[in-house]
PDB file of N, CA and C in Angstrom:
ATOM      1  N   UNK A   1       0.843  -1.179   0.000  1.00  0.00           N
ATOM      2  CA  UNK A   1       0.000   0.000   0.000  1.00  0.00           C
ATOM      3  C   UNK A   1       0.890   1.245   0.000  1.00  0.00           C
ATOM      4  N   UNK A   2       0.620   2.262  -1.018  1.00  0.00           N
ATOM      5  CA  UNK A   2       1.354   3.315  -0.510  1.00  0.00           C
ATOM      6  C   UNK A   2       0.913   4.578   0.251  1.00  0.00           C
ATOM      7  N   UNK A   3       1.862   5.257   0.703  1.00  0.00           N
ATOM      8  CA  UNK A   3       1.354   6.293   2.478  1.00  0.00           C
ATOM      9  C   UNK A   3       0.695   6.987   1.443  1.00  0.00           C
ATOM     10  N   UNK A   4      -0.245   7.535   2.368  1.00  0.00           N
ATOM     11  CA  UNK A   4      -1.254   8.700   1.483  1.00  0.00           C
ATOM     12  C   UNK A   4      -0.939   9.598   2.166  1.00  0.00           C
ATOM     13  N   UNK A   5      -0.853  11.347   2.340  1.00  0.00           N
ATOM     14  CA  UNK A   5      -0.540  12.374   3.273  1.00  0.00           C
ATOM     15  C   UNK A   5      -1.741  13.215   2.714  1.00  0.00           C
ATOM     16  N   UNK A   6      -2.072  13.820   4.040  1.00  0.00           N
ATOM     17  CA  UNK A   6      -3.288  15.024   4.113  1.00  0.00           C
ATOM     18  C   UNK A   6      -2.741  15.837   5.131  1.00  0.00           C
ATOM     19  N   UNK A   7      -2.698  16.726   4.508  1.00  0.00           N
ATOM     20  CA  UNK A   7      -1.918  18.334   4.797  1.00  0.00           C
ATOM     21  C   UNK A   7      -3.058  19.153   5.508  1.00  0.00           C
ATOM     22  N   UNK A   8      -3.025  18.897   6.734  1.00  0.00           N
ATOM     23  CA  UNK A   8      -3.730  20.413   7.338  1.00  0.00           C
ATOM     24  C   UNK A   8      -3.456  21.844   7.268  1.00  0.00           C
ATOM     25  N   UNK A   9      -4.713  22.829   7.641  1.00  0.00           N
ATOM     26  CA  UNK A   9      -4.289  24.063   7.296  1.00  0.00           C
ATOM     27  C   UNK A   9      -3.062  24.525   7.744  1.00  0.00           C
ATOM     28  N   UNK A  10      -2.720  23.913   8.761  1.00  0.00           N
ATOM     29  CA  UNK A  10      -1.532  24.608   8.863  1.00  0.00           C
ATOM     30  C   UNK A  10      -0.200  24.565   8.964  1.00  0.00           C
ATOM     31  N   UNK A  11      -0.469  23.623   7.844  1.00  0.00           N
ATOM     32  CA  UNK A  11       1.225  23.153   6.630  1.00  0.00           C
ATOM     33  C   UNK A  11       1.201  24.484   5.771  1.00  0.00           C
ATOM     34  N   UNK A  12       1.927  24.590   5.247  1.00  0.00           N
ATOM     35  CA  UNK A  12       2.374  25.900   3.652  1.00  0.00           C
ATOM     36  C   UNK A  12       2.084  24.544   3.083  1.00  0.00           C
ATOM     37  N   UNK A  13       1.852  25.495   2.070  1.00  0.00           N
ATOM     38  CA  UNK A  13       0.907  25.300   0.687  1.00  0.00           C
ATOM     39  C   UNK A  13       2.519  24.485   0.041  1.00  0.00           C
ATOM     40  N   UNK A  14       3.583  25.229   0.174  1.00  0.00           N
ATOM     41  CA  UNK A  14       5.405  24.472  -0.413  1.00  0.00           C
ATOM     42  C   UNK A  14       5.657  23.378  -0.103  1.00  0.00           C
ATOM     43  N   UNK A  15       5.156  22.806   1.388  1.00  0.00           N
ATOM     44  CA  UNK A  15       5.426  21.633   1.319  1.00  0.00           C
ATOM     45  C   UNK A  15       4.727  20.656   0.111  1.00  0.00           C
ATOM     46  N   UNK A  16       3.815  20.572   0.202  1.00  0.00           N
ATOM     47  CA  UNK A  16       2.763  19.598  -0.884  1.00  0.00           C
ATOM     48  C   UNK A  16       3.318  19.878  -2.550  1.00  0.00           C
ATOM     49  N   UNK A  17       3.803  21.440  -2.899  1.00  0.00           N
ATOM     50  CA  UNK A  17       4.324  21.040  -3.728  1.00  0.00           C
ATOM     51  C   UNK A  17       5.951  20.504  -3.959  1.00  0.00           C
ATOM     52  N   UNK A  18       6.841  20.804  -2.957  1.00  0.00           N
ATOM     53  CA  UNK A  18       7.858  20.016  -3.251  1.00  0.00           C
ATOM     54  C   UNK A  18       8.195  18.549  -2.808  1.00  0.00           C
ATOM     55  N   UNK A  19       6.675  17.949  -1.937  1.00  0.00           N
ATOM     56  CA  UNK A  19       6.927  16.309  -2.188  1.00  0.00           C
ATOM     57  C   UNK A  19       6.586  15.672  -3.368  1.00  0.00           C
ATOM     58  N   UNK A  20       5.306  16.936  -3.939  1.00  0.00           N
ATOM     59  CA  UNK A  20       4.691  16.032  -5.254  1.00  0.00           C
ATOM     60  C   UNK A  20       5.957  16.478  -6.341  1.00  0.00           C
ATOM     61  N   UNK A  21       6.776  17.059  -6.031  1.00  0.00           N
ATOM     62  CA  UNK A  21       7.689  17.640  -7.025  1.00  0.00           C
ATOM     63  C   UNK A  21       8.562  16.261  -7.161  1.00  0.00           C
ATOM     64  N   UNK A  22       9.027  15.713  -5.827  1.00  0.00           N
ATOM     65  CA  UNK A  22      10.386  15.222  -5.419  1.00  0.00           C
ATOM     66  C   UNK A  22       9.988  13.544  -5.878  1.00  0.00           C
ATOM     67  N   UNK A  23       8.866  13.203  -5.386  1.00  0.00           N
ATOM     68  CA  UNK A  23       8.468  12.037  -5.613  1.00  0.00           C
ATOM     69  C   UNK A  23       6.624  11.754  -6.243  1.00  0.00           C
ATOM     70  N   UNK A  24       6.526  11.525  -7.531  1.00  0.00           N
ATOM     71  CA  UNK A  24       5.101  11.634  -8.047  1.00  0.00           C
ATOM     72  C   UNK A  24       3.924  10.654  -7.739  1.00  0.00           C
ATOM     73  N   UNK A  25       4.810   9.468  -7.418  1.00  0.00           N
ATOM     74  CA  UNK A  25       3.643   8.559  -6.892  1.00  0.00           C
ATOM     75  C   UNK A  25       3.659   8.609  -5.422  1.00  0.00           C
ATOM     76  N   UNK A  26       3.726   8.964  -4.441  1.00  0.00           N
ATOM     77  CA  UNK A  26       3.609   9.676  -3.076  1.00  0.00           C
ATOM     78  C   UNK A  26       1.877  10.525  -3.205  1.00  0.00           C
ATOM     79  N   UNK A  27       0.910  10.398  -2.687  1.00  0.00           N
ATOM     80  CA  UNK A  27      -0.232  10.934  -2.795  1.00  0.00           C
ATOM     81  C   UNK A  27      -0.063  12.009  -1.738  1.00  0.00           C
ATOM     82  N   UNK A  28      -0.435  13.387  -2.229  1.00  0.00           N
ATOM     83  CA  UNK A  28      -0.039  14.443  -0.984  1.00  0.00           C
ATOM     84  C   UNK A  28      -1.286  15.783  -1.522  1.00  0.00           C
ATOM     85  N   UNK A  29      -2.549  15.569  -0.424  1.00  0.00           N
ATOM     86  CA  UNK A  29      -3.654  15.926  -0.345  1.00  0.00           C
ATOM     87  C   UNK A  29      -3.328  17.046   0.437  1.00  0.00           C
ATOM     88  N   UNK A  30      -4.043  18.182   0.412  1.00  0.00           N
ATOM     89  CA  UNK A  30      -4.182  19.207   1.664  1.00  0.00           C
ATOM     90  C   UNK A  30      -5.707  19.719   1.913  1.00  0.00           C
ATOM     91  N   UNK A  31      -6.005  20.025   2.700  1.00  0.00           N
ATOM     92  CA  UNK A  31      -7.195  20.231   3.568  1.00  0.00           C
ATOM     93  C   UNK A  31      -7.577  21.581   2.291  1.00  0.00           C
ATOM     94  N   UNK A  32      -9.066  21.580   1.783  1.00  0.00           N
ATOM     95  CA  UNK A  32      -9.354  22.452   0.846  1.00  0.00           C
ATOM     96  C   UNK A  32      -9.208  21.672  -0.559  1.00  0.00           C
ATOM     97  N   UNK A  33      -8.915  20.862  -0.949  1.00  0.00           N
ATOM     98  CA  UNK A  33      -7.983  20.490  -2.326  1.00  0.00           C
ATOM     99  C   UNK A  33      -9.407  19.627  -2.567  1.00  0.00           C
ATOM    100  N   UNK A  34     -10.080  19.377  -3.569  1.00  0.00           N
ATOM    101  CA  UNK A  34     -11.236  18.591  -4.313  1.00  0.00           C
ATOM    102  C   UNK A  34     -11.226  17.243  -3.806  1.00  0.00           C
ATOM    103  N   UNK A  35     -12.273  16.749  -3.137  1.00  0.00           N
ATOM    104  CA  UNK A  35     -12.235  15.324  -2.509  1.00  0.00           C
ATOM    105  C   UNK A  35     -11.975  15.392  -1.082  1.00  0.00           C
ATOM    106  N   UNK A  36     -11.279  16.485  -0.412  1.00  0.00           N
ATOM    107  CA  UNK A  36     -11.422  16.700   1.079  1.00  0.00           C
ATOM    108  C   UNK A  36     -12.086  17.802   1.759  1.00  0.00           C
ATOM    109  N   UNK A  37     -11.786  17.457   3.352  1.00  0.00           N
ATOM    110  CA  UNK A  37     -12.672  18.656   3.582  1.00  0.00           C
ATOM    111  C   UNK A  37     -12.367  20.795   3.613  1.00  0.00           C
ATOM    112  N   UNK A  38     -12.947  21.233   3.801  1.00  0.00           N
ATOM    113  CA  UNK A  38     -12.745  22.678   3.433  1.00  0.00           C
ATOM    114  C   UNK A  38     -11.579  23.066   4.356  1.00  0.00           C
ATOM    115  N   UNK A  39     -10.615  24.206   4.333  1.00  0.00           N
ATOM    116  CA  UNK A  39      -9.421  24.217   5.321  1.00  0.00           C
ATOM    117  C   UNK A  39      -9.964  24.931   6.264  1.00  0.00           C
ATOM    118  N   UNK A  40     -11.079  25.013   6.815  1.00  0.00           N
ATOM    119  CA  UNK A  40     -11.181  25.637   8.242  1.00  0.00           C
ATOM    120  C   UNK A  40     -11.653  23.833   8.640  1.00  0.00           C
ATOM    121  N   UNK A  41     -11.692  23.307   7.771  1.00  0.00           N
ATOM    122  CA  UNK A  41     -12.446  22.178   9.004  1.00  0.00           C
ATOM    123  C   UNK A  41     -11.912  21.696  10.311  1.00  0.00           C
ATOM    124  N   UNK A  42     -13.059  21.203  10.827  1.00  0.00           N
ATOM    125  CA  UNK A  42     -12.417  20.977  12.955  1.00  0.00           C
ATOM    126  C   UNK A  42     -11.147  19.553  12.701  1.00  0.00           C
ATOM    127  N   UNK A  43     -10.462  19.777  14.106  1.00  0.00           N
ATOM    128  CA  UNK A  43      -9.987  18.892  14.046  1.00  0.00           C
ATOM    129  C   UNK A  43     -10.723  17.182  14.309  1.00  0.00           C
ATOM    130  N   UNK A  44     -11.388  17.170  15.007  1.00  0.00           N
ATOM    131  CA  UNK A  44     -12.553  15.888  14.713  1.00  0.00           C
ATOM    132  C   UNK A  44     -12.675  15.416  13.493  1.00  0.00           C
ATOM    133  N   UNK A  45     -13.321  16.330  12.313  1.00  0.00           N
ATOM    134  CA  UNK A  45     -13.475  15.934  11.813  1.00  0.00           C
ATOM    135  C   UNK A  45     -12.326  15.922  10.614  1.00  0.00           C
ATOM    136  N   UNK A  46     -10.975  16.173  10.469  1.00  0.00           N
ATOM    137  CA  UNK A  46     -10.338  15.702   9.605  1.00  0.00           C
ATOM    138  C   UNK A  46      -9.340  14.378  10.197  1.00  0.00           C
ATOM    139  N   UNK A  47      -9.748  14.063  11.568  1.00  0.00           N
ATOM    140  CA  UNK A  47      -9.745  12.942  12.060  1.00  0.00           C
ATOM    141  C   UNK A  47     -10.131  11.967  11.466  1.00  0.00           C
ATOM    142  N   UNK A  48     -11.343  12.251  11.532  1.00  0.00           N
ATOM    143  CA  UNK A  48     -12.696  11.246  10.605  1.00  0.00           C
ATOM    144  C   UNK A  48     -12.328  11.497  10.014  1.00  0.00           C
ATOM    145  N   UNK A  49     -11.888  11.655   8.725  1.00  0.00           N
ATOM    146  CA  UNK A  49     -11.485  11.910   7.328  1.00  0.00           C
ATOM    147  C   UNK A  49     -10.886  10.930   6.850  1.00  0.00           C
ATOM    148  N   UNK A  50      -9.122  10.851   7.912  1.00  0.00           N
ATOM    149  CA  UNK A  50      -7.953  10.015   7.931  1.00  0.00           C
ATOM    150  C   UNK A  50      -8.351   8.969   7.927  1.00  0.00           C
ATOM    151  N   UNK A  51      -9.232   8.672   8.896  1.00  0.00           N
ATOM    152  CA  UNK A  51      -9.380   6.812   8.989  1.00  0.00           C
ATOM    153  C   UNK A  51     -10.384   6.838   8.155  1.00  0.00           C
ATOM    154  N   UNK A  52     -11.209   7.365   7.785  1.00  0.00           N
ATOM    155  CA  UNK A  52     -12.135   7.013   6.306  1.00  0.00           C
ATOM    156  C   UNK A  52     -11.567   6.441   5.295  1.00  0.00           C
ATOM    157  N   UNK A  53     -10.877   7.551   4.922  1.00  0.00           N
ATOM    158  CA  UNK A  53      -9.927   7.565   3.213  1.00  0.00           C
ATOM    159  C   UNK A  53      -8.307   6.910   3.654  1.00  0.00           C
ATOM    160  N   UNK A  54      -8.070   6.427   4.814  1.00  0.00           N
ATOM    161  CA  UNK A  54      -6.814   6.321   4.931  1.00  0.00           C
ATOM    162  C   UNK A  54      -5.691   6.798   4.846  1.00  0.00           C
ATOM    163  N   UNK A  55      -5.517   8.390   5.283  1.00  0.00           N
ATOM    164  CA  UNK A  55      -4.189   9.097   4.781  1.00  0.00           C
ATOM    165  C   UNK A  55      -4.107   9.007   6.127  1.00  0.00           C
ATOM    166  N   UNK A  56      -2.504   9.740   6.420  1.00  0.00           N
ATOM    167  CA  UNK A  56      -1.494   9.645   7.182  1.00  0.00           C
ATOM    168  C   UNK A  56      -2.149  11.549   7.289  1.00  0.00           C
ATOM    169  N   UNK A  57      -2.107  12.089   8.428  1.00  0.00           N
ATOM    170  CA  UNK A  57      -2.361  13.483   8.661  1.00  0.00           C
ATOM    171  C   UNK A  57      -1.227  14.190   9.218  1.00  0.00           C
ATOM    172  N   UNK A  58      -0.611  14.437   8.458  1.00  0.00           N
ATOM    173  CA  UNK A  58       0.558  16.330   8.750  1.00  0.00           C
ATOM    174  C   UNK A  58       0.510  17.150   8.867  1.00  0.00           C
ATOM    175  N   UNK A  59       0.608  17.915  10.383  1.00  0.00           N
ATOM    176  CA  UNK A  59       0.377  18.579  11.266  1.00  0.00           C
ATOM    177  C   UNK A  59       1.167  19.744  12.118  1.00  0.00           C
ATOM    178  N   UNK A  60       1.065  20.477  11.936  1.00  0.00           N
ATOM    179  CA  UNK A  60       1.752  21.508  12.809  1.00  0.00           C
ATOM    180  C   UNK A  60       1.272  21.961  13.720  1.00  0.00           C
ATOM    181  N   UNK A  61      -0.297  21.308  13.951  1.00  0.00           N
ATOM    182  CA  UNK A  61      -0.981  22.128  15.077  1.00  0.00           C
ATOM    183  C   UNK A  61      -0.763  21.037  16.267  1.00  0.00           C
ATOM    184  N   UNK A  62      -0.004  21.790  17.158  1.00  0.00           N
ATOM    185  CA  UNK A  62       0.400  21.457  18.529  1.00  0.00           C
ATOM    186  C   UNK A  62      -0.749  21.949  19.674  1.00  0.00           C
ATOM    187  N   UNK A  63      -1.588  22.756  19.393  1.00  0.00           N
ATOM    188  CA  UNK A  63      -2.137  23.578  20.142  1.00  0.00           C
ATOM    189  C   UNK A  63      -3.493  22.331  20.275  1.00  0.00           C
ATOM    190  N   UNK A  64      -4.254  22.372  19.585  1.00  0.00           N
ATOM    191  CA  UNK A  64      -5.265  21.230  19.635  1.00  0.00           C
ATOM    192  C   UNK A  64      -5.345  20.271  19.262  1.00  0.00           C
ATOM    193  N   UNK A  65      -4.775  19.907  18.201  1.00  0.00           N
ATOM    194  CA  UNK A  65      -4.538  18.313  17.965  1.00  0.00           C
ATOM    195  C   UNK A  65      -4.403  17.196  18.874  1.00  0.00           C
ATOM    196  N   UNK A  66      -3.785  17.455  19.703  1.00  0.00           N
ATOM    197  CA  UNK A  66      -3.117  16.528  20.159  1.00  0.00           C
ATOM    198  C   UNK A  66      -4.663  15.549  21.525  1.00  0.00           C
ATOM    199  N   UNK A  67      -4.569  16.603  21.685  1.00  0.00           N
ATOM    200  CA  UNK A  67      -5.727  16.320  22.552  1.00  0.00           C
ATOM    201  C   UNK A  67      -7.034  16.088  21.797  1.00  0.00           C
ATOM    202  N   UNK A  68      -7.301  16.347  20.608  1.00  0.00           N
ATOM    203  CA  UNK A  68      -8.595  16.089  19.701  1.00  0.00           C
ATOM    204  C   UNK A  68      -7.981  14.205  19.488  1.00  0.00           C
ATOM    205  N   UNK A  69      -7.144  14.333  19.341  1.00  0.00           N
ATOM    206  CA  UNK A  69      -6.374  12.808  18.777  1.00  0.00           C
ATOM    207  C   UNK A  69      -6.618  11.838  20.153  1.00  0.00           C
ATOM    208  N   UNK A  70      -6.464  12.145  21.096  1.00  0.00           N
ATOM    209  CA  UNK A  70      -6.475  11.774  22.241  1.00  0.00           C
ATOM    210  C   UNK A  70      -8.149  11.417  22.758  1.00  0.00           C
ATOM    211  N   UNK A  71      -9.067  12.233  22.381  1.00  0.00           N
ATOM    212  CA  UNK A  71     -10.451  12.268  22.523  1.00  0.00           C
ATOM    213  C   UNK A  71     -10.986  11.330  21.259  1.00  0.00           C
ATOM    214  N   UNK A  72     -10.535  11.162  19.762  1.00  0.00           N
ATOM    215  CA  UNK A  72     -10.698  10.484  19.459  1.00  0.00           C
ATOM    216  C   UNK A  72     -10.265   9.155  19.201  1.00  0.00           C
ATOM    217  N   UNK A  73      -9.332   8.880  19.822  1.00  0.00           N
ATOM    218  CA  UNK A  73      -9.178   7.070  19.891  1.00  0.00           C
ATOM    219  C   UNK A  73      -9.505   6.706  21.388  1.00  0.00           C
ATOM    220  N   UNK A  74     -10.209   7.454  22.228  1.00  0.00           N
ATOM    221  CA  UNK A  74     -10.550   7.341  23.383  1.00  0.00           C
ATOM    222  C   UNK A  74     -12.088   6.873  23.385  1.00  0.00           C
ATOM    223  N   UNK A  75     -12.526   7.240  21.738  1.00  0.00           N
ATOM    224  CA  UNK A  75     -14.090   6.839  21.331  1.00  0.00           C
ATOM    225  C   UNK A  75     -13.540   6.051  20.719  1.00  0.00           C
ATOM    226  N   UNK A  76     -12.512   5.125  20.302  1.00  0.00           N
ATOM    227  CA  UNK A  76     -12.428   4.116  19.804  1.00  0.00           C
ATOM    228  C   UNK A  76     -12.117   4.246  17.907  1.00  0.00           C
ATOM    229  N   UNK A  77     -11.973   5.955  17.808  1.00  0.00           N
ATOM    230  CA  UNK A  77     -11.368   5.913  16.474  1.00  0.00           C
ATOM    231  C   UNK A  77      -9.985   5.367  16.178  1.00  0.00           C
ATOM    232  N   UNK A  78      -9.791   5.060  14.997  1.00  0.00           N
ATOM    233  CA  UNK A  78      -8.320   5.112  14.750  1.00  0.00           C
ATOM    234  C   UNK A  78      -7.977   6.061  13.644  1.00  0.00           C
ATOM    235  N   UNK A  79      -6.509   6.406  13.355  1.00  0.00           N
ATOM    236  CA  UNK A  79      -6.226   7.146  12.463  1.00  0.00           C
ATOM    237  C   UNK A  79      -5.079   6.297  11.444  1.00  0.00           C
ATOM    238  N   UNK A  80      -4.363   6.633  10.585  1.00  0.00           N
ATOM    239  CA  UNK A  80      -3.148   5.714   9.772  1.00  0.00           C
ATOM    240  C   UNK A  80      -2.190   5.850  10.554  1.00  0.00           C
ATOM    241  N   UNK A  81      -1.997   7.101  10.919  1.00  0.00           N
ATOM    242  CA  UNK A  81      -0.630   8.337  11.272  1.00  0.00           C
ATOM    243  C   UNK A  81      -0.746   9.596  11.473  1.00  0.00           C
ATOM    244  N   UNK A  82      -0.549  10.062  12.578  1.00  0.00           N
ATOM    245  CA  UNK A  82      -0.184  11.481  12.149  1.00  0.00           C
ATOM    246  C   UNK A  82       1.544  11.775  12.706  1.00  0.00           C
ATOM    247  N   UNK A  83       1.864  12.556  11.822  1.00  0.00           N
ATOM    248  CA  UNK A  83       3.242  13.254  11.874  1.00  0.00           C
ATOM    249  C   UNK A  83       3.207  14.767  11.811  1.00  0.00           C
ATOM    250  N   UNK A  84       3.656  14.755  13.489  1.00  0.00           N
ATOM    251  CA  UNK A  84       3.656  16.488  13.578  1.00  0.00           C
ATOM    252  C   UNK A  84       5.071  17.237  13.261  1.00  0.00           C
ATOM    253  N   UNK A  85       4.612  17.630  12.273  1.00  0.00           N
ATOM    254  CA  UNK A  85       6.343  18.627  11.826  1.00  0.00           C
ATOM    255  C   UNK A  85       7.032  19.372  13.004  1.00  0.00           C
ATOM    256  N   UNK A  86       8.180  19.335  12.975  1.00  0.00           N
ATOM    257  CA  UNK A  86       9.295  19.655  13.288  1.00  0.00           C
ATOM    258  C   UNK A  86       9.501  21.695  13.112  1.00  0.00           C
ATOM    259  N   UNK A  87       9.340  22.278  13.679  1.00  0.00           N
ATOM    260  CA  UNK A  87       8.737  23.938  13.604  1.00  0.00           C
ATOM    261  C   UNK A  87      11.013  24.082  13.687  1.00  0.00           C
ATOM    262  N   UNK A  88      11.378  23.343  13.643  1.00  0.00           N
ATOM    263  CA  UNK A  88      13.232  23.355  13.792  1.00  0.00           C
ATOM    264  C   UNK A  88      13.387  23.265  12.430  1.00  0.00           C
ATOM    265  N   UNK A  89      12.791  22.296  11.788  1.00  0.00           N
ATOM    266  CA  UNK A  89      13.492  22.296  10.259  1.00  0.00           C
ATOM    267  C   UNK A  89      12.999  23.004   9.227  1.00  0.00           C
ATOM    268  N   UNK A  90      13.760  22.323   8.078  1.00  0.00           N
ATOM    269  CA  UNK A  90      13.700  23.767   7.422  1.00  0.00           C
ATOM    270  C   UNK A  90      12.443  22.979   6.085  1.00  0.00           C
ATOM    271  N   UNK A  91      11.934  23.635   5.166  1.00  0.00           N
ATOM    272  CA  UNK A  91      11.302  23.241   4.247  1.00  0.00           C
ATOM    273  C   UNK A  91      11.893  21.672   3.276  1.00  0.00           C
ATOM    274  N   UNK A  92      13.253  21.866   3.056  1.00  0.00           N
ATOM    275  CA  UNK A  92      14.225  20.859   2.608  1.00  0.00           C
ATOM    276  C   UNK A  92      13.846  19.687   3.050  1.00  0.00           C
ATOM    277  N   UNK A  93      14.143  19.561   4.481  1.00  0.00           N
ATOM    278  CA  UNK A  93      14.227  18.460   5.447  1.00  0.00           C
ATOM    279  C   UNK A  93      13.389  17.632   5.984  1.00  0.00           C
ATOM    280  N   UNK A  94      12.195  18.516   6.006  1.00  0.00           N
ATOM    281  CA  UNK A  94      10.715  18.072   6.243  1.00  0.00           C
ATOM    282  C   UNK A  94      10.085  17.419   4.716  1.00  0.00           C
ATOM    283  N   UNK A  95      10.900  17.945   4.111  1.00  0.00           N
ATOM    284  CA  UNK A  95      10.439  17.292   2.377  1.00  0.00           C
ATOM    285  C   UNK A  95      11.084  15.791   2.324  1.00  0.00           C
ATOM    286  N   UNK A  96      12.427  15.613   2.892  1.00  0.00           N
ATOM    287  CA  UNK A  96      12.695  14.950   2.920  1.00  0.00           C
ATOM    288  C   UNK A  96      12.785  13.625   4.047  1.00  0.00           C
ATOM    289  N   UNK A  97      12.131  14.008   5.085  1.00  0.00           N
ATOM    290  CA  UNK A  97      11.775  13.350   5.991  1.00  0.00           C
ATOM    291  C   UNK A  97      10.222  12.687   5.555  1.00  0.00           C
ATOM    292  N   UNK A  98       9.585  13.322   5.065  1.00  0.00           N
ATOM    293  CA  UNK A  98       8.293  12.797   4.507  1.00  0.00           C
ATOM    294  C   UNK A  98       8.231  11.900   3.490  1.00  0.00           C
ATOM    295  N   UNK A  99       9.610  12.164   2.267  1.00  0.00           N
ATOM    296  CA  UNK A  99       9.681  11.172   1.260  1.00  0.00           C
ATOM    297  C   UNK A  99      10.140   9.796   2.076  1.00  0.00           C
ATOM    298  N   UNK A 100      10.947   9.960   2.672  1.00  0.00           N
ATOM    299  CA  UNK A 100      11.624   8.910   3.116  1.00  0.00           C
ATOM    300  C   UNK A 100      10.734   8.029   3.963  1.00  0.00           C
ATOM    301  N   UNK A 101       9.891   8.270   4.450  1.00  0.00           N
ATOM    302  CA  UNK A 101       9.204   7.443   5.800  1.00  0.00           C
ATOM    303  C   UNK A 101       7.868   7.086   4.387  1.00  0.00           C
ATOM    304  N   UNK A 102       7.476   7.555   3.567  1.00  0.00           N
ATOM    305  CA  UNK A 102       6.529   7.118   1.996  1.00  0.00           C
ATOM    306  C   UNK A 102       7.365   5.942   1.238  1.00  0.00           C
ATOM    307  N   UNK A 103       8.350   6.203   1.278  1.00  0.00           N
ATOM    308  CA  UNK A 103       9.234   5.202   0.359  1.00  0.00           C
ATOM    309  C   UNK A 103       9.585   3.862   1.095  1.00  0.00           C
ATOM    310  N   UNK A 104      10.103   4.174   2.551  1.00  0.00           N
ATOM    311  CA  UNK A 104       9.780   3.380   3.965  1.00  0.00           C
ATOM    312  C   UNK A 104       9.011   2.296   3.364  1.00  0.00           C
ATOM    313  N   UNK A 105       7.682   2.710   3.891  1.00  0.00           N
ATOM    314  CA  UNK A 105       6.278   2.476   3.565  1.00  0.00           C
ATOM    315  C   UNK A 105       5.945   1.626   2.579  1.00  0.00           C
ATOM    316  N   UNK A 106       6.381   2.337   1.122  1.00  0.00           N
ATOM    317  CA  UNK A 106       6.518   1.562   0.302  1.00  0.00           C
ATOM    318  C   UNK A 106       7.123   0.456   0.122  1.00  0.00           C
ATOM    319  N   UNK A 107       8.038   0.371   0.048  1.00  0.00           N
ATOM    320  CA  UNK A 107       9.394  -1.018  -0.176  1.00  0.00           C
ATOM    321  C   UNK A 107       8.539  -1.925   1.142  1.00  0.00           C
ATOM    322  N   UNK A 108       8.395  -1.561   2.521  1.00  0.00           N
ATOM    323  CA  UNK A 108       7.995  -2.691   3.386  1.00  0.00           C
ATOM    324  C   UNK A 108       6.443  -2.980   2.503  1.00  0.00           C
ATOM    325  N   UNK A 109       6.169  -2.745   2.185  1.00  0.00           N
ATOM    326  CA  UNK A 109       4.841  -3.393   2.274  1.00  0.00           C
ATOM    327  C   UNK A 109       4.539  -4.138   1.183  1.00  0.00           C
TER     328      UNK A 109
END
C-alpha cells in the first residue's frame, strides 16, 4: 500500500508542492484540495477523514490536535498516522523526511 498524506491548514501550501515535485507517486492531499474537507475544518473531523480515506495526517498544530487525537481514539477511532512537523526544520528536510518514511512504507509493504 502506498502512504497517502493530508496536509492540514496549517502546513504551507510548499510543502505539498515540493513532495509532489520530489516524488510523483507519493499521494499528498491538503485540507481544501477537491475530494477533502474545506481548510477551516475541525480537528474531529479531519480525524474522521484520515481513517475514512486512509491518509497519514501532517500537522503543525500542537495547540489542539493533540488532545482532539487523544479524545478520538478514546471513542475508539483510529487514524493511519499522524506526523507532527518539526517547527526546527527547514522546508528541505521536512520534504525529505516525509519522502523517506513514503518510500519506507513503500518497499515494506
Amino acid at each position: 500500500m502506498t502512504l497517502r498524506y493530508l496536509l492540514d491548514a496549517h502546513v504551507e501550501r510548499a510543502l505539498a508542492f515540493g513532495l509532489r515535485r520530489r516524488e510523483q507517486e507519493v499521494t499528498v492531499w491538503r485540507l481544501g484540495d477537491p475530494g477533502t474537507l474545506p481548510l477551516d475544518a475541525s480537528d474531529p473531523a479531519t480525524l474522521r477523514w484520515c481513517a475514512a480515506h486512509d491518509f497519514v495526517l501532517v500537522t503543525g498544530n500542537r495547540r489542539t490536535m493533540p488532545q482532539h487525537l487523544a479524545d478520538h481514539l478514546d471513542q475508539g477511532g483510529h487514524v493511519p498516522g499522524i506526523l507532527m512537523l518539526n517547527p526546527k526544520m527547514s522546508l528541505g528536510e521536512t520534504i525529505d523526511n516525509l519522502f523517506d518514511a513514503a518510500t519506507v512504507n513503500v518497499h515494506a509493504g
